[in-house]
Protein backbone atom coordinates (compact mmCIF):
# COMPACT_ATOMS: atom_id res chain seq x y z
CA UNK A 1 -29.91 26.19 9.57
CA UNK A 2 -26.67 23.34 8.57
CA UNK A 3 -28.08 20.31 8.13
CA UNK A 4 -25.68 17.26 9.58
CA UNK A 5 -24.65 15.29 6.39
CA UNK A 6 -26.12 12.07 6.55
CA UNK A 7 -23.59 9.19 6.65
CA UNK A 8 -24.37 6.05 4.75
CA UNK A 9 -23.33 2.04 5.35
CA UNK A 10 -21.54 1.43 2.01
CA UNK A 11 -18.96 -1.15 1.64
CA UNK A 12 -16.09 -2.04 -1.07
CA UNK A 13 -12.79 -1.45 -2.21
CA UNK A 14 -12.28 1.53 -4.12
CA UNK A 15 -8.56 2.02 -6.49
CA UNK A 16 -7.56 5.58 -6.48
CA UNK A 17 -5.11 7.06 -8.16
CA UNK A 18 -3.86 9.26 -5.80
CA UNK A 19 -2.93 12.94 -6.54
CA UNK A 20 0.33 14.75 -5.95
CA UNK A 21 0.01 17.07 -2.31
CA UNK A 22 -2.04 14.21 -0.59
CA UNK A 23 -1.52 12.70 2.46
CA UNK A 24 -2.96 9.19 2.35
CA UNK A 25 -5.36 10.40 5.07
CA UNK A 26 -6.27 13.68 2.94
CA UNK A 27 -7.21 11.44 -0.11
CA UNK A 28 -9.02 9.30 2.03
CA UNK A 29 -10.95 11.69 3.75
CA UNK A 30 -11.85 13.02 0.65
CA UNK A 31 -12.81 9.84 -0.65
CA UNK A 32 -15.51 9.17 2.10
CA UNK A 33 -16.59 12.20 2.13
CA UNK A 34 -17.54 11.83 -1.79
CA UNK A 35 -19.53 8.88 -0.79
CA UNK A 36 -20.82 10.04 2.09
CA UNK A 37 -19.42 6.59 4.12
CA UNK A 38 -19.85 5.78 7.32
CA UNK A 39 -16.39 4.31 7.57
CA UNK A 40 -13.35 4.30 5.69
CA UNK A 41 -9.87 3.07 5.65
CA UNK A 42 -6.66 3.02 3.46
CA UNK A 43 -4.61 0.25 2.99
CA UNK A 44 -0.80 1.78 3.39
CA UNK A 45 -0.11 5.09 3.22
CA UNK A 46 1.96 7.32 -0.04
CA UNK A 47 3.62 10.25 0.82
CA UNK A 48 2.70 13.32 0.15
CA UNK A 49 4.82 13.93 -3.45
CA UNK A 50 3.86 10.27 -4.71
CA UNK A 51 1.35 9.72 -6.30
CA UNK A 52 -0.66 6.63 -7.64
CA UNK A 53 -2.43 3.71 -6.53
CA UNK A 54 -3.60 3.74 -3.37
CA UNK A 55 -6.64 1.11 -2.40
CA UNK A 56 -9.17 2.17 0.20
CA UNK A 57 -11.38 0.36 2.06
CA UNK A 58 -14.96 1.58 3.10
CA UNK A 59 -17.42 -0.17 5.45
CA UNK A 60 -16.81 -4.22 6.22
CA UNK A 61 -13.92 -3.83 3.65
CA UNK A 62 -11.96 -2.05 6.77
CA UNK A 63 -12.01 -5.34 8.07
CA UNK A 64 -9.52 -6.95 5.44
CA UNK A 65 -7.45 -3.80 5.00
CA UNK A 66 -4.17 -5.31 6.40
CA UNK A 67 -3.66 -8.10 4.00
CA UNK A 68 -2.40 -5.28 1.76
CA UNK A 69 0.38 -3.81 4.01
CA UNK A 70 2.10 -7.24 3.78
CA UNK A 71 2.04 -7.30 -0.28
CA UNK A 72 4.31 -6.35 -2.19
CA UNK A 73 4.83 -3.03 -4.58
CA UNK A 74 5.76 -1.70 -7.62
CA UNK A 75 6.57 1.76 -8.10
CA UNK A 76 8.29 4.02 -11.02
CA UNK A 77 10.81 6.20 -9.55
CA UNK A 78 12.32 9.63 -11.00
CA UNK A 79 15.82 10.12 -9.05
CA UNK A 80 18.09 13.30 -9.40
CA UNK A 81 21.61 12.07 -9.18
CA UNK A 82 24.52 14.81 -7.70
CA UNK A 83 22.89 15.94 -5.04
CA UNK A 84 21.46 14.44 -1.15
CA UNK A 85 18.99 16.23 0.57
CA UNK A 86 17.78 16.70 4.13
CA UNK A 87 14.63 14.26 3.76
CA UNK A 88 15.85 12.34 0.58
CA UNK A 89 13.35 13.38 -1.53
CA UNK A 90 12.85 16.80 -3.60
CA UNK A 91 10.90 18.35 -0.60
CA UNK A 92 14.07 18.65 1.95
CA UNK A 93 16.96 21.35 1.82
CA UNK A 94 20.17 20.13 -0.27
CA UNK A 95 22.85 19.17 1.81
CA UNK A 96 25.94 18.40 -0.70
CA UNK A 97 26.41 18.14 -4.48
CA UNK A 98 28.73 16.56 -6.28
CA UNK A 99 29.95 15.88 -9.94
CA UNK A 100 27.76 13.22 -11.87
CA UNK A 101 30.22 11.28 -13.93
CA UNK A 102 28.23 8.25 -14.48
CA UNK A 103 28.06 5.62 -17.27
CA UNK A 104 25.04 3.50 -18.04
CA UNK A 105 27.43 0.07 -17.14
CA UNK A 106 28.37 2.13 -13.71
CA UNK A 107 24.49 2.40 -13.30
CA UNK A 108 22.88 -0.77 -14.37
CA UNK A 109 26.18 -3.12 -12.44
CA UNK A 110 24.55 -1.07 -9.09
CA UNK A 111 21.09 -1.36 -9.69
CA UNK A 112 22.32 -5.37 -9.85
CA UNK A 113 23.96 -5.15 -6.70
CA UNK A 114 21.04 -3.52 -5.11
CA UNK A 115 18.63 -5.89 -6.29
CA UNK A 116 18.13 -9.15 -4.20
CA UNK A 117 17.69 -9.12 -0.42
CA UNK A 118 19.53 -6.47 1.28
CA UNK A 119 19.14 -4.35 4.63
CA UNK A 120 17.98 -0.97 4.38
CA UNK A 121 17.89 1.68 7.56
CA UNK A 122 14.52 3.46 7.45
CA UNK A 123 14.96 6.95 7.11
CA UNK A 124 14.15 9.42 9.48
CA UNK A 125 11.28 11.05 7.82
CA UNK A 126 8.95 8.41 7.72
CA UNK A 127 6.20 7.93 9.92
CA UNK A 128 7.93 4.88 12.08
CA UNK A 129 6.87 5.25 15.59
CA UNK A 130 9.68 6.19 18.08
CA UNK A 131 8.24 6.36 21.80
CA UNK A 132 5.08 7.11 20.32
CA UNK A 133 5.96 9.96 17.99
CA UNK A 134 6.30 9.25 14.57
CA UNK A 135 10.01 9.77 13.20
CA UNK A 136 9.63 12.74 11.15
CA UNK A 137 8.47 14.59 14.00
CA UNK A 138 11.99 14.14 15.58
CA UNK A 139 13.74 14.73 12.50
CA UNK A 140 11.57 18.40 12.18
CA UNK A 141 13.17 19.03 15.44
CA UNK A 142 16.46 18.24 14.43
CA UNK A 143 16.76 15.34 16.66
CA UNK A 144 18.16 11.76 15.26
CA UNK A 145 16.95 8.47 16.57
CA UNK A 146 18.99 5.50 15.77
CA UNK A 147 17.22 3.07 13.65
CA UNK A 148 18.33 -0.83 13.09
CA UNK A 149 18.26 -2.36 9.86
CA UNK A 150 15.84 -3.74 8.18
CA UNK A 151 15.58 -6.80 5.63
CA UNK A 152 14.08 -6.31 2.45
CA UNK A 153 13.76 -7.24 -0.96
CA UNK A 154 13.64 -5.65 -4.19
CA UNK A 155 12.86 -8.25 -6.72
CA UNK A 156 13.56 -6.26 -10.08
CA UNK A 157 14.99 -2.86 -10.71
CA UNK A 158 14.39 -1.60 -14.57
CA UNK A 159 16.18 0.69 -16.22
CA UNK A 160 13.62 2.91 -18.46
CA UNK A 161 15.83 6.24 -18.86
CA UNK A 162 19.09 7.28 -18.20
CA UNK A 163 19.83 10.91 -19.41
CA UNK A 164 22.60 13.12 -17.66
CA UNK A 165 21.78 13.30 -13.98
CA UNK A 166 18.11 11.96 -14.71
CA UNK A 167 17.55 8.24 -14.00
CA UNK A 168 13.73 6.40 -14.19
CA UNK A 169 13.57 2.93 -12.90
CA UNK A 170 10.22 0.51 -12.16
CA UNK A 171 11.03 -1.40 -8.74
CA UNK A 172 9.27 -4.09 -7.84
CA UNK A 173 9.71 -4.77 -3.82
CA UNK A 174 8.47 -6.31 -0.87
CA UNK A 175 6.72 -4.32 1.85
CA UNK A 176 8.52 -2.13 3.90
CA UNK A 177 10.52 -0.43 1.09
CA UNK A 178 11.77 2.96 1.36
CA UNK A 179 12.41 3.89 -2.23
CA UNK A 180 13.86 7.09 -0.73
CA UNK A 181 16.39 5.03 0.87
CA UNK A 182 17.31 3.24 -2.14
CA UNK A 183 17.68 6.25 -4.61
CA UNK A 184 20.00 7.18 -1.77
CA UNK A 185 21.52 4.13 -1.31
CA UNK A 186 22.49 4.15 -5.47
CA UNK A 187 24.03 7.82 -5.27
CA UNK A 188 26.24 6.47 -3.05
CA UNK A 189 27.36 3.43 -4.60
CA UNK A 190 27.69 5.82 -8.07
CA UNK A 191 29.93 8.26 -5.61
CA UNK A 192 27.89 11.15 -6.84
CA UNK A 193 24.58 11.04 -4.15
CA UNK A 194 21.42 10.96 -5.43
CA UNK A 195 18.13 11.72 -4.30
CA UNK A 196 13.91 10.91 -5.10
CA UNK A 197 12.24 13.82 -6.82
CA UNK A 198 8.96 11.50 -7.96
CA UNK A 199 7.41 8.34 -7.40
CA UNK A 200 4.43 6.78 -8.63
CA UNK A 201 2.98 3.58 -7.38
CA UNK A 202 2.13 0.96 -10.05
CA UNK A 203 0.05 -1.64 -8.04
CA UNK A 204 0.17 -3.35 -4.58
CA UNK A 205 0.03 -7.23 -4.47
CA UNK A 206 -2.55 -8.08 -7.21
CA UNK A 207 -3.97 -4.92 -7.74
CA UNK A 208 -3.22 -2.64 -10.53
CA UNK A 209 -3.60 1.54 -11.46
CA UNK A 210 -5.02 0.83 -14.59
CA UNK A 211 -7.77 0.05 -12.84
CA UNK A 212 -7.78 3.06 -10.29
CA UNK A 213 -9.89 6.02 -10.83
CA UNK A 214 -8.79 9.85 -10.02
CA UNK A 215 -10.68 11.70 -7.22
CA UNK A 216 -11.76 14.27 -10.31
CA UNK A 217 -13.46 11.15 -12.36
CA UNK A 218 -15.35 9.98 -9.43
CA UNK A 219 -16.48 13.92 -8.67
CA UNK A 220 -18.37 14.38 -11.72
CA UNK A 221 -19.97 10.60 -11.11
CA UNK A 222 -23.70 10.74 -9.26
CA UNK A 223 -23.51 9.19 -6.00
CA UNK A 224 -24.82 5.98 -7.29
CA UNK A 225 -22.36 5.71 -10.21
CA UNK A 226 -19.45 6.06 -7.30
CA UNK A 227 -20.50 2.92 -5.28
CA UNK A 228 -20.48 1.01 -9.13
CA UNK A 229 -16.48 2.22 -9.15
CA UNK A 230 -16.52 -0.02 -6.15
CA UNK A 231 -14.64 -3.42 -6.19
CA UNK A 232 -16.17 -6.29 -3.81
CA UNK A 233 -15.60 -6.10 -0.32
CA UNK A 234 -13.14 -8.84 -0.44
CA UNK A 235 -11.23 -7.71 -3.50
CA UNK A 236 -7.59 -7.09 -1.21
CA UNK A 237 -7.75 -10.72 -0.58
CA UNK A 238 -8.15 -12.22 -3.43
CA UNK A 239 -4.86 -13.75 -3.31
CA UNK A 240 -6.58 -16.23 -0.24
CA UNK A 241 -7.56 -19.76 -1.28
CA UNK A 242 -12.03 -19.63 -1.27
CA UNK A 243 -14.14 -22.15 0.61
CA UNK A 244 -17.65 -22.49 -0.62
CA UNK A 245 -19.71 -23.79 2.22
CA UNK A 246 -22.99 -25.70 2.27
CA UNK A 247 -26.09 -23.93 3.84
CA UNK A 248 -25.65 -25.55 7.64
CA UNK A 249 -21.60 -24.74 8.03
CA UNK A 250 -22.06 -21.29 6.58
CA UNK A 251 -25.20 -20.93 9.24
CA UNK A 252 -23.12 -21.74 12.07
CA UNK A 253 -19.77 -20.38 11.38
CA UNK A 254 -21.93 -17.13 10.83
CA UNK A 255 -23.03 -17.59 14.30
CA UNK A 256 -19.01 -17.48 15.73
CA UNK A 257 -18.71 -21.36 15.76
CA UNK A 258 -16.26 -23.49 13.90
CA UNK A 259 -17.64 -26.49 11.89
CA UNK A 260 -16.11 -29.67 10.22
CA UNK A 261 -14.49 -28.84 6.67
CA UNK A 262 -13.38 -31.68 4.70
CA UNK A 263 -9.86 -31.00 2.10
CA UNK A 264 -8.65 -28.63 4.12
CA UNK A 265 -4.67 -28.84 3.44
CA UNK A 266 -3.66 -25.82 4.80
CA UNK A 267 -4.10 -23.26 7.89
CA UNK A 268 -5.53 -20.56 5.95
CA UNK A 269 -6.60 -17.95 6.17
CA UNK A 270 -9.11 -18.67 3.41
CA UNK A 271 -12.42 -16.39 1.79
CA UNK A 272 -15.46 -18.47 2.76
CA UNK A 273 -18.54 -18.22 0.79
CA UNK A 274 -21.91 -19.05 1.14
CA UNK A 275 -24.12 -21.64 -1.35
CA UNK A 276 -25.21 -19.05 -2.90
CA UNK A 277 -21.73 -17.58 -3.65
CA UNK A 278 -21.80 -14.77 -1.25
CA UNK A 279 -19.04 -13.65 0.61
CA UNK A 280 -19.20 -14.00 4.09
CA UNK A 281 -15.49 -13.37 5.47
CA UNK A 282 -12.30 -15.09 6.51
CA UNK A 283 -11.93 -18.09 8.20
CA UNK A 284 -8.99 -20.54 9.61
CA UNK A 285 -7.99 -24.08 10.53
CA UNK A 286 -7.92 -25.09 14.08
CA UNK A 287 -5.74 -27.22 15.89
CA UNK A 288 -8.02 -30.06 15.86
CA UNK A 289 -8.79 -29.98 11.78
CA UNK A 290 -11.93 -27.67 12.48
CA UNK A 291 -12.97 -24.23 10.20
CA UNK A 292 -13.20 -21.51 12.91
CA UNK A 293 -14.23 -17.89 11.79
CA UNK A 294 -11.58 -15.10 11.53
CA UNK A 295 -13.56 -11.61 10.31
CA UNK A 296 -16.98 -12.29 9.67
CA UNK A 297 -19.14 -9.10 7.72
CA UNK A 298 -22.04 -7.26 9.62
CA UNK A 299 -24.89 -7.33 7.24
CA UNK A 300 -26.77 -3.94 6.93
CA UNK A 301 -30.63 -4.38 7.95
């Protein structure tokens, strides 16, 4: 007789350095089934071939998942130059090579052209949602879908190695990056093509890899030294001003109603605690100078 595997309520933020082959959704499947977790979430996905961190969110941590699409990423990228390929990357068929004749001043006055704001067309494998198929699912077909432009910015591109048709670069960006796109875009510029054969992500908005553990570490952990890898449910938003409350506004504001706040300057969306310093979820300013609740947590009973 199979016994159903018993799904538990555990919440947190958990940093894992994601391995090479994974689809965000394979990691994170893998993840919660390691912990055995009710629910489970990931904030952004990696493709397959990177690797790196990659923040998941299990239980009421779900609930503050998005903030992290909208931050901003680092990532060290490994680009081939001298050659394009179908999908940009190392995983797609070559389609032309040319001669690399490239000096590091060539190089370096790009990567400064490249760096600032600048539009960049998302490429066609990605998982962009054309009349609700993503667009790699097109491209597998052979089928192109125009795509507009989109605005971006890459804050810092640096230069760590330069060796024959070998470049390595850390780029710090804002969401929405295709780093595919820009190891493209640089081949170009050099006149020799160029495409992505690794990328590793470095950390998203305030939080770092050093700090992520591999999906082999947290195997040979018992189940109750996995939920200590866990970071506080409300570690993805740290970056949001906190509110500590007194005992009768975080009673009602727990009960869906919005209470008087005094020093509020801004709209929020701010991390409200209780008096005893426990987090109790997001909150906002109304119209009329009142705290209203945003995403409150479910407390387990």
């Amino acid at each position: 007789m199979q016994f159903k595997r018993v799904k538990r309520p555990v919440h947190g933020v958990l940093l894992l350095d994601k391995p090479f082959g994974y689809s965000s959704n394979q990691a994170l499947q893998k993840v919660r089934w390691l912990f055995q977790a009710a629910k489970a979430g990931h904030t952004g996905s990696l493709d397959p071939m990177a690797t790196g961190l990659l923040p998941l969110c299990l239980g009421e941590a779900t609930k503050f998942s998005h903030f992290m699409l909208d931050a901003d990423k680092c990532y060290r990228a490994n680009i081939r130059l001298g050659s394009t390929t179908t999908t940009g990357d190392a995983e797609g068929e070559v389609l032309r090579t040319r001669p690399v004749e490239v000096t590091t001043e060539q190089l370096e006055r790009v990567l400064a052209q490249l760096t600032g704001e600048i539009d960049q067309v998302p490429p066609m494998y990605s998982a962009l949602k054309h009349a609700g198929k993503a667009l790699y699912e097109y491209a597998r077909a052979g089928i192109d879908i125009p795509r507009e432009s989109r605005r971006i910015s890459i804050y810092r591109m640096m230069l760590e190695q330069f060796e024959a048709d070998h470049i390595q670069l850390v780029v710090e960006c804002s969401k929405g990056t295709y780093i595919r796109t820009l190891a493209e875009d640089i081949g170009e510029a050099l006149g020799c093509g160029a495409h992505l054969i690794g990328l590793r992500r470095l950390f998203s908005g305030h939080l770092h890899l050093r700090d992520a553990v591999t999906i082999e570490q947290l195997e040979a952990l018992t189940l109750e030294a996995r939920d200590q890898a866990l970071l506080p449910v409300e570690a993805t938003i740290q970056h949001l001003p906190a509110l500590e409350l007194d005992a009768d506004s975080s009673f009602y504001l727990q009960q869906g109603q919005a209470v008087w706040k005094s020093g509020l300057t801004e709209a929020g969306p701010f991390r409200l605690y209780s008096p005893a310093g426990e987090f109790i979820g997001t909150g906002v300013q109304t119209e009329d100078g009142k705290l209203a609740p945003k995403r409150l947590l479910v407390r387990d009973h």
